[in-house]
N, C-alpha and C. Protein backbone atom coordinates (compact mmCIF):
# COMPACT_ATOMS: atom_id res chain seq x y z
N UNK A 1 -113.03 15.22 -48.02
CA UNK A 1 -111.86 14.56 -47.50
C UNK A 1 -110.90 15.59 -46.92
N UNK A 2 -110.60 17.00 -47.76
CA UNK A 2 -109.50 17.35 -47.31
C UNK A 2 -109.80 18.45 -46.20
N UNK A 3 -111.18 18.74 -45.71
CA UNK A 3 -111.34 19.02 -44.86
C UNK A 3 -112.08 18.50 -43.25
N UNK A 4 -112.18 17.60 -43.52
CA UNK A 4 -112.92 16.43 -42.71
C UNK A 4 -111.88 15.81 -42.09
N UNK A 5 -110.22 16.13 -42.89
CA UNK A 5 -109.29 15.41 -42.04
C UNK A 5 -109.18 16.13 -41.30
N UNK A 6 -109.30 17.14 -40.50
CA UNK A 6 -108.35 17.89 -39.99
C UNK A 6 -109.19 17.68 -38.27
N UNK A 7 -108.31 17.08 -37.83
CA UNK A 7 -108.22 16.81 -36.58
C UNK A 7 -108.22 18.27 -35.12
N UNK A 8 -109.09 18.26 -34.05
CA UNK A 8 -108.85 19.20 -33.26
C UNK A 8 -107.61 19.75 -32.86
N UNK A 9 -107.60 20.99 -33.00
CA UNK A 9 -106.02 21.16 -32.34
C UNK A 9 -105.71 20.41 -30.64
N UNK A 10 -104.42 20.19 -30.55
CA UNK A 10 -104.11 19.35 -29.60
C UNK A 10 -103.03 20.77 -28.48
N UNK A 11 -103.00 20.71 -27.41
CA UNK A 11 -102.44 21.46 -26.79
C UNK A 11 -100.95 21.69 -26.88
N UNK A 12 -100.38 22.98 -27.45
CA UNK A 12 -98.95 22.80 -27.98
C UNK A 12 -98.88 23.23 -29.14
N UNK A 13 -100.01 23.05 -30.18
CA UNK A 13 -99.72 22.76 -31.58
C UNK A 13 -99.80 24.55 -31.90
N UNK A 14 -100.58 25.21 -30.99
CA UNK A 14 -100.78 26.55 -31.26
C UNK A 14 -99.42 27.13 -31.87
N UNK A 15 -98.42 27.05 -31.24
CA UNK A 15 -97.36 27.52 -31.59
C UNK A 15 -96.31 26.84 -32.98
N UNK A 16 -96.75 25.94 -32.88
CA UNK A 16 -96.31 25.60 -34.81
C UNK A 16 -96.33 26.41 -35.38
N UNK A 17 -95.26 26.30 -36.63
CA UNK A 17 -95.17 27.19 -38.00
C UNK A 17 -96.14 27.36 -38.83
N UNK A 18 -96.26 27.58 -39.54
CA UNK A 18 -97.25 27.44 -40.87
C UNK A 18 -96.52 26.29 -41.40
N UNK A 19 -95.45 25.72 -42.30
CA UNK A 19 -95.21 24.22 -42.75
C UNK A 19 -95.41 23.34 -42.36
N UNK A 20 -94.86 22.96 -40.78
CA UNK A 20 -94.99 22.41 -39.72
C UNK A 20 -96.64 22.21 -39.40
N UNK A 21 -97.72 23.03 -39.83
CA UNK A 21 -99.08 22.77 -39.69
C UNK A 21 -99.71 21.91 -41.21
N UNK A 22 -98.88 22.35 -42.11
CA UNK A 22 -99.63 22.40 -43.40
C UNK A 22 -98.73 20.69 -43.31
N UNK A 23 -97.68 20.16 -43.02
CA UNK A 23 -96.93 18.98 -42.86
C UNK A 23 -98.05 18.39 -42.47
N UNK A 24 -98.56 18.44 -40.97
CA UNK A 24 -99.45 17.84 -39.79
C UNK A 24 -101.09 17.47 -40.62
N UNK A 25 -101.30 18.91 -41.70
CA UNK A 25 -102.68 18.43 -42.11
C UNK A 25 -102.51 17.54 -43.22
N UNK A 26 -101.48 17.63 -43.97
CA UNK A 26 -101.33 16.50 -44.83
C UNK A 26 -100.98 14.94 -44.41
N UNK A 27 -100.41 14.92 -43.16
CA UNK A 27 -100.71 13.41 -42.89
C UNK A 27 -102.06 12.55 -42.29
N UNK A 28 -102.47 13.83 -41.83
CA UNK A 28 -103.95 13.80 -41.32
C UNK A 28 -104.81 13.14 -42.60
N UNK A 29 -104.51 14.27 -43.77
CA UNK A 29 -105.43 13.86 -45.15
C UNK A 29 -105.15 12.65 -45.83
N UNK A 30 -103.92 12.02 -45.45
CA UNK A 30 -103.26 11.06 -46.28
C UNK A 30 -103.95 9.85 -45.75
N UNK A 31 -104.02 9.76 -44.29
CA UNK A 31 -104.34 8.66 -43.33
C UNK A 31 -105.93 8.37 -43.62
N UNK A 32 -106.52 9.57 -43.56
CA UNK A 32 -108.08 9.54 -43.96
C UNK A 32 -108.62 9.47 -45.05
N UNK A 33 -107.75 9.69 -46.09
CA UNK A 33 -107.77 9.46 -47.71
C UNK A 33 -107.87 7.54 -47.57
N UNK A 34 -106.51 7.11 -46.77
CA UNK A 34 -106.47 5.56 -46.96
C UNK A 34 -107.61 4.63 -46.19
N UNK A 35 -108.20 5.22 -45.39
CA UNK A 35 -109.35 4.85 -44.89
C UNK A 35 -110.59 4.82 -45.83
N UNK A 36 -110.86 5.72 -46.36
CA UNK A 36 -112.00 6.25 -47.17
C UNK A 36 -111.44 4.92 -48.11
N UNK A 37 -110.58 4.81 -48.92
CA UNK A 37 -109.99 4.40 -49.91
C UNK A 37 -110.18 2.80 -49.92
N UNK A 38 -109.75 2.16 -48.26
CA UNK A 38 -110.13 0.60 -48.18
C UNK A 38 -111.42 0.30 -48.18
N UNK A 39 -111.98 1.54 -47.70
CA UNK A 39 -114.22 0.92 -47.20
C UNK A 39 -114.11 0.83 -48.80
N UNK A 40 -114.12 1.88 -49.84
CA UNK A 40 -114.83 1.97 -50.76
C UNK A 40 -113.99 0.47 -51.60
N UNK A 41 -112.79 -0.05 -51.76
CA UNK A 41 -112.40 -1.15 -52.21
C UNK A 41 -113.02 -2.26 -51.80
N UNK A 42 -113.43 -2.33 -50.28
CA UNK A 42 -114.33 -3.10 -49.95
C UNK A 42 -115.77 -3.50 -50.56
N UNK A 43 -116.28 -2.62 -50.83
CA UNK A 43 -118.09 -2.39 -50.76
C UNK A 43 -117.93 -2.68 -52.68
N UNK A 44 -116.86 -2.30 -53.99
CA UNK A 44 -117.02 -2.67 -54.73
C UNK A 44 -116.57 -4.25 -55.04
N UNK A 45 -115.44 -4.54 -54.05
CA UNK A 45 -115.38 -6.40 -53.91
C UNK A 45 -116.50 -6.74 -53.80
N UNK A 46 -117.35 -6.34 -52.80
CA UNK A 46 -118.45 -7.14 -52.21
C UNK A 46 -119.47 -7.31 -53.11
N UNK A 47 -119.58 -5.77 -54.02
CA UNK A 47 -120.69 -5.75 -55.04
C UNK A 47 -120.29 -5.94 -56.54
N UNK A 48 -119.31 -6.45 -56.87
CA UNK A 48 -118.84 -6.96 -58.22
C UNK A 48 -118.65 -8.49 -57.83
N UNK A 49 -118.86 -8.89 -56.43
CA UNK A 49 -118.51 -10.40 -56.42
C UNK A 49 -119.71 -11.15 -56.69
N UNK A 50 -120.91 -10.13 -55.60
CA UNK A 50 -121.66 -10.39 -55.34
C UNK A 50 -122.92 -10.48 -56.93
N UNK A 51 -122.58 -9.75 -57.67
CA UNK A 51 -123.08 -9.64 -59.18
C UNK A 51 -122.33 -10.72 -60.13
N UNK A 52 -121.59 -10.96 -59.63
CA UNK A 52 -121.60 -12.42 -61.03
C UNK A 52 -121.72 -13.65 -60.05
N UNK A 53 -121.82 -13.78 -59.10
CA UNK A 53 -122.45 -14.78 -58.48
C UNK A 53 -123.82 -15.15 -58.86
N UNK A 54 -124.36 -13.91 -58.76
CA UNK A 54 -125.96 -14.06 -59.25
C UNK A 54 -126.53 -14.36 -60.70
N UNK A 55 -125.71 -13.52 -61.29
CA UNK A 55 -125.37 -13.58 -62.84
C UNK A 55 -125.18 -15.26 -62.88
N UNK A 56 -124.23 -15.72 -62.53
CA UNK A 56 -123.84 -17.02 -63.00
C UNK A 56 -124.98 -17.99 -62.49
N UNK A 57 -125.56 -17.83 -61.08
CA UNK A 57 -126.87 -18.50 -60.49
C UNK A 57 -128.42 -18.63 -61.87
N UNK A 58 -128.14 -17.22 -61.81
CA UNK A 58 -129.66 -17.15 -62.24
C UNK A 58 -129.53 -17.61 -64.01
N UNK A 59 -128.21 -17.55 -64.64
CA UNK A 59 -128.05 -17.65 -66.07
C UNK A 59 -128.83 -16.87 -67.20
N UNK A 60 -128.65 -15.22 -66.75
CA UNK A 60 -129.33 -14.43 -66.72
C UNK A 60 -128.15 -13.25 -67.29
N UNK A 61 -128.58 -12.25 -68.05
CA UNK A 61 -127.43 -11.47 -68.47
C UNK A 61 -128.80 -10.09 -68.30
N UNK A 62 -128.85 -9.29 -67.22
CA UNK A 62 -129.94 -8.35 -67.08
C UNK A 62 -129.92 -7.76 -66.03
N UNK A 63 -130.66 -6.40 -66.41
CA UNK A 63 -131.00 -5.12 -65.21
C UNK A 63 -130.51 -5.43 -63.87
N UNK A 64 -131.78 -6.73 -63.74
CA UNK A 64 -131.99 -7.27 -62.42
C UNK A 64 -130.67 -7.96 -61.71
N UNK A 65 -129.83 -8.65 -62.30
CA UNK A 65 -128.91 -8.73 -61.44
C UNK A 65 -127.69 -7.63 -60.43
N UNK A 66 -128.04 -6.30 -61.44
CA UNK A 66 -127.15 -5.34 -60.83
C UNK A 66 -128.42 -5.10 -59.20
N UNK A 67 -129.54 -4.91 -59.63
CA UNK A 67 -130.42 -4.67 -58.42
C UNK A 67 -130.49 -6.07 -57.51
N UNK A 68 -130.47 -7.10 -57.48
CA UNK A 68 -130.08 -8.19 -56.88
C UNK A 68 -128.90 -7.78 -55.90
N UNK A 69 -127.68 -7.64 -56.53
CA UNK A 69 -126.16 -7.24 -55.96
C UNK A 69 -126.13 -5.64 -55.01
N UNK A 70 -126.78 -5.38 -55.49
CA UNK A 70 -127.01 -4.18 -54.95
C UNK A 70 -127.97 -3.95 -53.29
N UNK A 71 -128.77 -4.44 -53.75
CA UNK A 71 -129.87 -5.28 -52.33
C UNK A 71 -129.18 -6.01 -51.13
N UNK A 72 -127.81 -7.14 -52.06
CA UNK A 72 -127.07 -8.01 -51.32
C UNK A 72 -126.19 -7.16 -50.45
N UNK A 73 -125.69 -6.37 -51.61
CA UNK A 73 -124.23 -5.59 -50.66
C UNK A 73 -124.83 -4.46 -49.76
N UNK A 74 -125.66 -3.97 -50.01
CA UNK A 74 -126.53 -3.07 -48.85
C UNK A 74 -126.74 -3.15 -47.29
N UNK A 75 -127.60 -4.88 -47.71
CA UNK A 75 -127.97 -5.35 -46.46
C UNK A 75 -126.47 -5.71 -45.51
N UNK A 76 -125.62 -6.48 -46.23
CA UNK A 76 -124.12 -6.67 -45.66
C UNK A 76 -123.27 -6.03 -44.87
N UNK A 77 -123.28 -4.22 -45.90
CA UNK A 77 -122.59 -3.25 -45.55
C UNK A 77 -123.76 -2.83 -44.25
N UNK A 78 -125.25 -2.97 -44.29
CA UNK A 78 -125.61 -2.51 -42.78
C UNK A 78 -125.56 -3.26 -41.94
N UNK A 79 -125.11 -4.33 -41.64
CA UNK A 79 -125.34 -5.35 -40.52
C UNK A 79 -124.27 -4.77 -39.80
């Protein structure tokens, strides 16, 4: 994350301070932190919803429903 934010320098920026840079990469990290942060809130909605759905379908308390949910949210997250 905290290096993956850091965006190409942009023309101008050469001459920034050192705070003024270390300011710039922390909003960079903050913005890409909250990104990272909604997919992954996403993909465990999808796969904790998606597991007691099945759970409650199949009337089943086992292995197989985590691999069920898991299969589900996979295929979802690749479409």
């Amino acid at each position: 994350i905290f290096f993956g934010a850091s965006e190409p320098m942009q023309p101008g920026e050469e001459k920034l301070g050192i705070m003024q840079s270390i300011k710039n990469y922390g909003r960079q990290s903050l913005s890409k932190s909250w990104s990272y942060a909604k997919g992954f809130a996403a993909f465990g909605a999808l796969y904790s919803g998606s597991e007691c759905v099945i759970e409650q379908t199949r009337a089943k308390h086992d292995i197989y429903n985590s691999a069920y949910a898991g299969c589900f949210t996979g295929g979802v997250m690749a479409r």
